[in-house]
Protein backbone atom coordinates (compact mmCIF):
# COMPACT_ATOMS: atom_id res chain seq x y z
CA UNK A 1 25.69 337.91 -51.15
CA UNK A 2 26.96 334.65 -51.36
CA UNK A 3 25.66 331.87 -49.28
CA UNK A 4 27.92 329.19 -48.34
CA UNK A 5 27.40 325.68 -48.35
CA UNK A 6 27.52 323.71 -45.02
CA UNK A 7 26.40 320.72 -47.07
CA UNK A 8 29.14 318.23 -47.70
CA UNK A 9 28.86 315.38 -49.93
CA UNK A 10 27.44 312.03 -48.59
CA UNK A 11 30.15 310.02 -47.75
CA UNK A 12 29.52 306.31 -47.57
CA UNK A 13 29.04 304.71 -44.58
CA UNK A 14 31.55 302.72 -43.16
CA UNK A 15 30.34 299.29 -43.04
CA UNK A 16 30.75 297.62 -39.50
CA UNK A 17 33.15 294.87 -38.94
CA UNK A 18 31.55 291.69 -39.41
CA UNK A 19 31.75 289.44 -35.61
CA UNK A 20 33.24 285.87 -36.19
CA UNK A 21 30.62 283.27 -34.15
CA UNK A 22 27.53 286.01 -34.11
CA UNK A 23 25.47 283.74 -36.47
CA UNK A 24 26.91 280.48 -34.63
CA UNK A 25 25.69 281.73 -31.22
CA UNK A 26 22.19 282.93 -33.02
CA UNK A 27 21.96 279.22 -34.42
CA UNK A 28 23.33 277.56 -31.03
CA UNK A 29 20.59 279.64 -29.26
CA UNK A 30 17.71 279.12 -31.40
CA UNK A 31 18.89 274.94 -31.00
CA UNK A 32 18.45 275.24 -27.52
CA UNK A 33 15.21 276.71 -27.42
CA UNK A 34 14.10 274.24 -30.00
CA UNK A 35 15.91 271.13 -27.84
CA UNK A 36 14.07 272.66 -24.63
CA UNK A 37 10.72 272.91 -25.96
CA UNK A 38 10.95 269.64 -27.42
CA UNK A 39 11.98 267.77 -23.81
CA UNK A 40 9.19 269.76 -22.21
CA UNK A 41 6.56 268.57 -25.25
CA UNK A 42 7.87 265.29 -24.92
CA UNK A 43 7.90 265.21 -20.55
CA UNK A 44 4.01 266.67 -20.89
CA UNK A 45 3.25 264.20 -22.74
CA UNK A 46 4.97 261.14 -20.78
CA UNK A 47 4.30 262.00 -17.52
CA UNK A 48 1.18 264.12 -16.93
CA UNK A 49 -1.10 263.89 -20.48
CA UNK A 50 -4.02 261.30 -19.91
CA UNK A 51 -3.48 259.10 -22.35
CA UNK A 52 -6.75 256.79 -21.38
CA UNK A 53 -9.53 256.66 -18.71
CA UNK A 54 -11.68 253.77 -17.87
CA UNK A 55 -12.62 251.55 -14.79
CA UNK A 56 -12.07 247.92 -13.62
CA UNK A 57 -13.90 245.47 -11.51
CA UNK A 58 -12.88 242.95 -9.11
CA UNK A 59 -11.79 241.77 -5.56
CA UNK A 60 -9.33 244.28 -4.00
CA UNK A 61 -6.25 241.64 -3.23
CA UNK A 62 -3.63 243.97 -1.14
CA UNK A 63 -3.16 248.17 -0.45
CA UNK A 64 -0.33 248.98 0.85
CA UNK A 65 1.88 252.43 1.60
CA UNK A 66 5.32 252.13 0.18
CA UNK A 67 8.38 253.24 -0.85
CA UNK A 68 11.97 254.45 -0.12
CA UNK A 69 11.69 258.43 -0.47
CA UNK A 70 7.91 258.84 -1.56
CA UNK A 71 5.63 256.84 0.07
CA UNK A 72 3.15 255.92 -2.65
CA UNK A 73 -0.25 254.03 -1.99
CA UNK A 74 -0.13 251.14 -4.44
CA UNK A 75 -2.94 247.81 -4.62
CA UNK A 76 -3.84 245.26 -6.76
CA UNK A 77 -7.26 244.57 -8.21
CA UNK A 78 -7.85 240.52 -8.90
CA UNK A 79 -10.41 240.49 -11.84
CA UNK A 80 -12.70 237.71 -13.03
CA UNK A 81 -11.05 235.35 -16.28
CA UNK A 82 -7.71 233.87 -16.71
CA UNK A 83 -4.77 235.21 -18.88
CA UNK A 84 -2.15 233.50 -20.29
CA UNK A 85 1.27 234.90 -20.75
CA UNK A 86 3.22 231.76 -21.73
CA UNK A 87 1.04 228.87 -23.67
CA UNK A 88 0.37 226.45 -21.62
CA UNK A 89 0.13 228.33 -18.55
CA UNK A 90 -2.68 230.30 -16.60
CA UNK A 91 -2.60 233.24 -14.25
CA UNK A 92 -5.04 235.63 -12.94
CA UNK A 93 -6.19 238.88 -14.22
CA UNK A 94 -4.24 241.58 -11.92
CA UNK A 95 -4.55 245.47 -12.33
CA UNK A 96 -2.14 246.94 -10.35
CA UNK A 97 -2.56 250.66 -9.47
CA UNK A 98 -1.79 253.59 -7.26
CA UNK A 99 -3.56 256.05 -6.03
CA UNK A 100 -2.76 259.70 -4.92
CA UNK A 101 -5.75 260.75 -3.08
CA UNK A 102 -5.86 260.54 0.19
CA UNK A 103 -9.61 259.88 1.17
CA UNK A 104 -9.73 257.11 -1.72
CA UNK A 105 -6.44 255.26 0.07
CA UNK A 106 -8.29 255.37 3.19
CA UNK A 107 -11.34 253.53 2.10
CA UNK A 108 -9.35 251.60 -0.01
CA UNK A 109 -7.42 250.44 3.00
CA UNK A 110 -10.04 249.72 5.59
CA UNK A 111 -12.05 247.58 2.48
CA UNK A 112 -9.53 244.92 1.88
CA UNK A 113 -10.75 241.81 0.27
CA UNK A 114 -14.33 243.49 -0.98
CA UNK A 115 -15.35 243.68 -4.96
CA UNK A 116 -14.48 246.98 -6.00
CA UNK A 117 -15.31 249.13 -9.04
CA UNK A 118 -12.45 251.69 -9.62
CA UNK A 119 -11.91 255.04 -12.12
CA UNK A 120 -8.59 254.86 -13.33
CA UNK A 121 -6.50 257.27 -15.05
CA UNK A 122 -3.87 255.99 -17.53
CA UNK A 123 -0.26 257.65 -17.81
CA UNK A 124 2.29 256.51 -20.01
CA UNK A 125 4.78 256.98 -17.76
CA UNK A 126 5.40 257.34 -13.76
CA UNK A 127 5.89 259.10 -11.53
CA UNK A 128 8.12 258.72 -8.20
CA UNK A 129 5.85 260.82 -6.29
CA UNK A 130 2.93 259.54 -7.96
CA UNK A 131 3.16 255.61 -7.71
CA UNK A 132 4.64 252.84 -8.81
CA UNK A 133 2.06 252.29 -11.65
CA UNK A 134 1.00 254.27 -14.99
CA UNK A 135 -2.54 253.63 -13.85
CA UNK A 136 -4.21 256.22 -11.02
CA UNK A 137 -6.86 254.92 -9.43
CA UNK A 138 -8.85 258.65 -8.69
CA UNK A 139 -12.34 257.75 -7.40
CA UNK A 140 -14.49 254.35 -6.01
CA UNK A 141 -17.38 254.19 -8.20
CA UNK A 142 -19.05 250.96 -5.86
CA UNK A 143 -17.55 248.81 -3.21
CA UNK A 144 -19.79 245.58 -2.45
CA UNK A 145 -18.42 243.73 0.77
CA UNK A 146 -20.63 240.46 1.73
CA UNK A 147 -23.62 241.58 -0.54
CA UNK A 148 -24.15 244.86 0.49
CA UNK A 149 -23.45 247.79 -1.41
CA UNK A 150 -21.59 250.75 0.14
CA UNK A 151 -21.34 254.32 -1.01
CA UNK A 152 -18.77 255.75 -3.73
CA UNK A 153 -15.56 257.89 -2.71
CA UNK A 154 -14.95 260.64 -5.18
């Protein structure tokens, strides 16, 4: 008996059409990914990396709440020494701030015109909703109004 074959030679495949603008999308895709993680790297890093921490010293000038859309607590700090920006001319040492928290922008308001020692936080950028000011004031560390020394805020 004779066994037939139900084996047929390999044929080669057919090779598929090549798609015009497959490899442009692939490269226009991976370029957005790329773009996007870079502006979110680069918006971290602006608005919401701590770029220094630290505290300053002096007589609390003004607090105030302000602004058009986000009402921001902002103040000014008027430290001991002079600075000159122009030769020839002196000004005061001013740290101006904001601060978020709440509890710190209450005592901060009712102690107007005491010496203050302040933690800071330093952004290198701003925020609308977060103040005016690249530097957050986040905690009192000693307020000292007429010679008496009160308790910290944190």
């Amino acid at each position: 008996m004779s066994e037939i074959s139900t084996q047929t030679p390999e044929q080669p495949l057919a090779k598929e059409p090549v798609k015009k603008g497959k490899g442009f999308r692939r490269f226009f895709r991976n370029a957005l990914v790329i773009i996007f993680l870079g502006l979110a790297v680069f918006v971290f890093f602006k608005y919401f990396f701590v770029f220094g921490e630290g505290s300053k010293a002096g007589e609390l000038n003004f607090f105030v709440k302000k602004g058009y859309v986000f009402k921001t607590y902002e103040g000014r700090v008027i430290q001991a020494g002079y600075k000159a920006n122009v030769p020839g001319s002196i000004q005061s040492n001013e740290f101006e701030f904001s601060v978020v928290n709440e509890k710190v922008a209450e005592k901060l308001m009712a102690n107007s015109g005491a010496f203050m020692k302040l933690h800071y936080k330093e952004y290198l950028g701003a925020l609308p909703w977060r103040g005016m000011s690249r530097y957050v004031v986040d905690s009192i560390i000693s307020i000292e109004k007429s010679g008496t020394l009160q308790t910290p805020v944190q």
